[in-house]
Structure formats: C-alpha cells, structure tokens
Protein backbone atom coordinates (compact mmCIF):
# COMPACT_ATOMS: atom_id res chain seq x y z
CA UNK A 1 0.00 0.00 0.00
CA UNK A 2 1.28 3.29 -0.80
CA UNK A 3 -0.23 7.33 0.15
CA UNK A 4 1.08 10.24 -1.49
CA UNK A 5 0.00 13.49 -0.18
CA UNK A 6 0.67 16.61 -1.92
CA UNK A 7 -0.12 20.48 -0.76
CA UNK A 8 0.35 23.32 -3.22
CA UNK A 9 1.72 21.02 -6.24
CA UNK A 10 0.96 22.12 -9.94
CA UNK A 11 -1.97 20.64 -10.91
CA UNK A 12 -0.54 18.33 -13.65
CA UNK A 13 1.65 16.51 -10.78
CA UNK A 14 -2.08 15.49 -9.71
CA UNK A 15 -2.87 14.78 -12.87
CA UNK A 16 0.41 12.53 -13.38
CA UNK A 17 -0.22 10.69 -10.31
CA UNK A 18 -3.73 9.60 -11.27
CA UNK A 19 -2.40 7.57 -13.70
CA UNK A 20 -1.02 5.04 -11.07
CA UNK A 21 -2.77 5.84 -7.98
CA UNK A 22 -6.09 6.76 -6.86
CA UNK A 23 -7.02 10.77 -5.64
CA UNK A 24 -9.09 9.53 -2.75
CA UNK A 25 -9.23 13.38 -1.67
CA UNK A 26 -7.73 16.95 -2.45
CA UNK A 27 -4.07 15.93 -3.25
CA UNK A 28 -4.26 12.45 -0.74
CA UNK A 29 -2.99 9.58 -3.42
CA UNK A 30 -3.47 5.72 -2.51
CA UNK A 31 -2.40 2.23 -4.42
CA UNK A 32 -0.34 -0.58 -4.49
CA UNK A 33 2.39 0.16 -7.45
CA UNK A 34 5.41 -1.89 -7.26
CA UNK A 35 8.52 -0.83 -5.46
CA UNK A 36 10.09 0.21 -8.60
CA UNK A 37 7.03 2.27 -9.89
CA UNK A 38 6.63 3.83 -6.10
CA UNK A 39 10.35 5.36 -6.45
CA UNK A 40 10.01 6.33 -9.98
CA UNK A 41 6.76 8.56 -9.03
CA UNK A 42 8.25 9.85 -5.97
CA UNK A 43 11.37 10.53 -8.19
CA UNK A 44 8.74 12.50 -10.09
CA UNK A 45 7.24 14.03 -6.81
CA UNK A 46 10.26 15.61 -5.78
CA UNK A 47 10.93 17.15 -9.72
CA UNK A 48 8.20 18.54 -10.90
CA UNK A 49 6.85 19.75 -6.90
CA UNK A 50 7.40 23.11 -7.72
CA UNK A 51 6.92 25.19 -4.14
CA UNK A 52 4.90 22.73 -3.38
CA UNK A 53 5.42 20.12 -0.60
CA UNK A 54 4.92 15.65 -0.83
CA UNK A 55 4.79 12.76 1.81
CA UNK A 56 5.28 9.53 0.71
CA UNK A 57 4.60 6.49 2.72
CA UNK A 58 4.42 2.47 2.06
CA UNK A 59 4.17 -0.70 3.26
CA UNK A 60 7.12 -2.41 4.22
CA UNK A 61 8.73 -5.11 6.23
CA UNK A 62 10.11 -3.31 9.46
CA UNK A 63 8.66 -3.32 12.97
CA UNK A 64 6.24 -0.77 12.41
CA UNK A 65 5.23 -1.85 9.25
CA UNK A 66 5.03 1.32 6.83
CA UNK A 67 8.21 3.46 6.39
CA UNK A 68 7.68 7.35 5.21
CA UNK A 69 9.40 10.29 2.91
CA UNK A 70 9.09 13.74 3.39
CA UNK A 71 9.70 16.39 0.57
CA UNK A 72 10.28 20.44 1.51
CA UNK A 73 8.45 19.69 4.97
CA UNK A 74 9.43 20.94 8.33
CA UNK A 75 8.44 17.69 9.84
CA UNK A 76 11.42 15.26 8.96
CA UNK A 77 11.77 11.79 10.03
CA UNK A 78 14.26 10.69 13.14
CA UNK A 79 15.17 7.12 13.69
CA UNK A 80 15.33 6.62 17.29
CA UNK A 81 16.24 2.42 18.26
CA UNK A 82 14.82 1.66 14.87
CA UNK A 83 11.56 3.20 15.17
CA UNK A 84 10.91 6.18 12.46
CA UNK A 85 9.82 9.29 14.22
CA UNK A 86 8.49 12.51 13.25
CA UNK A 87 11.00 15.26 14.19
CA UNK A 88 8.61 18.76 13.72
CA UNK A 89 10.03 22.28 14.73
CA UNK A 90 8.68 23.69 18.02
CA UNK A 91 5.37 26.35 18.08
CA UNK A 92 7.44 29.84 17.58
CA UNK A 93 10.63 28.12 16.59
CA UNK A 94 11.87 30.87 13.94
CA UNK A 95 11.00 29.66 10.33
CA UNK A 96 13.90 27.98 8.13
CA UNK A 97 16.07 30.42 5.82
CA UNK A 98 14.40 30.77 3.13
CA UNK A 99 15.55 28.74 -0.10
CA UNK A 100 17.49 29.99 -3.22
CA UNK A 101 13.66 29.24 -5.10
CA UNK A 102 11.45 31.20 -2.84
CA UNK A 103 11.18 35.14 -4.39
CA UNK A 104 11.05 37.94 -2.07
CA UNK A 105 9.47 41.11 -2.87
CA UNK A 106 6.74 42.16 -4.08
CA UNK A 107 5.02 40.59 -7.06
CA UNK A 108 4.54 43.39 -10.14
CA UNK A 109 0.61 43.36 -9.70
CA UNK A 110 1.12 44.09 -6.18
CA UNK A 111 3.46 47.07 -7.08
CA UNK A 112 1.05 48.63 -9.59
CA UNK A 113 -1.65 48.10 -6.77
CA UNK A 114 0.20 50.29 -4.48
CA UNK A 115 1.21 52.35 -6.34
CA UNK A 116 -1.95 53.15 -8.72
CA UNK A 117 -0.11 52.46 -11.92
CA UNK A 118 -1.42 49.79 -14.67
C-alpha cells in the first residue's frame, strides 16, 4: 500500500499521479504500485513539486510496518532504536532560511496596486 500526499503542487503533478494511484481526496494519493514504480513517481514528486510540498509512505517489512518520505516539509523523520519518528520544529521556533527558489518582494501586480499604476 502506498499514500502520497501533496499540498500546493501544480496541478498536472495530480494529474500525473492519477495515472497510477487513486485521488481519494484533495491531493491524498493511494495504491499498491510496485517498489520500482513507487520510487520512480516519488522521483517524479520531488521534480516537478514546484513550491509545493509531498509525503510519501508504504508498506514495508520493518517493525512498524510502513516506512515514510518527506519532501520540503518541516516535519522530517528521526530514527530513534529503529523506530521512524516525526521530528517537527517547536510552536514559535523561527521559520527555516528561506531557499534559493522562494522570491522575495513584491510581485509586479502588487506594485502597480500600491502604487496606482497599470
């Protein structure tokens, strides 16, 4: 069994993932691809993401049972005496540096909003 759960992904990375997996809701993906189609669509995932963030997790034979991926999240996984734990930043920690892809600024129909030009 295998979930994918997107948030703010292009909508033809939803539309790519429908081929193999079902859209159960908004951006929640679930199926049972092989283990070579699983990391060639979370290969995918992680390309064509955009700003967009991806969890990935599957079935597999470990003492909890499932194993998990993370792509752009805060929450990353910890292994702690073999168990996979979620490691997720403290309420108020200050946010992570912001990425060579994120744009600061103003956007140019913000500008001509303040500003009153078209």
């Amino acid at each position: 069994m295998t979930v994918i759960v997107l948030t703010n992904c292009p909508a033809g990375l939803r539309g790519f993932l429908t081929r193999w997996l079902f859209e159960i809701s908004a951006g929640v993906f679930i199926g049972n691809p092989s283990a070579r189609i699983r990391d060639v669509l979370w290969h995918e995932v992680q390309q064509y993401a955009g700003q967009g963030r991806a969890l990935l997790a599957h079935t597999t034979n470990n003492e909890q049972g499932y194993t998990f991926r993370t792509f752009d999240h805060t929450w990353h996984s910890v292994d702690h005496e073999g168990l996979t734990l979620i490691n997720r930043p403290p309420v108020g920690a200050p946010a992570p540096a912001a990425s060579a892809k994120d744009k600061t600024g103003w956007s140019k129909a913000s500008k001509r909003r303040r500003f009153g030009t078209r």
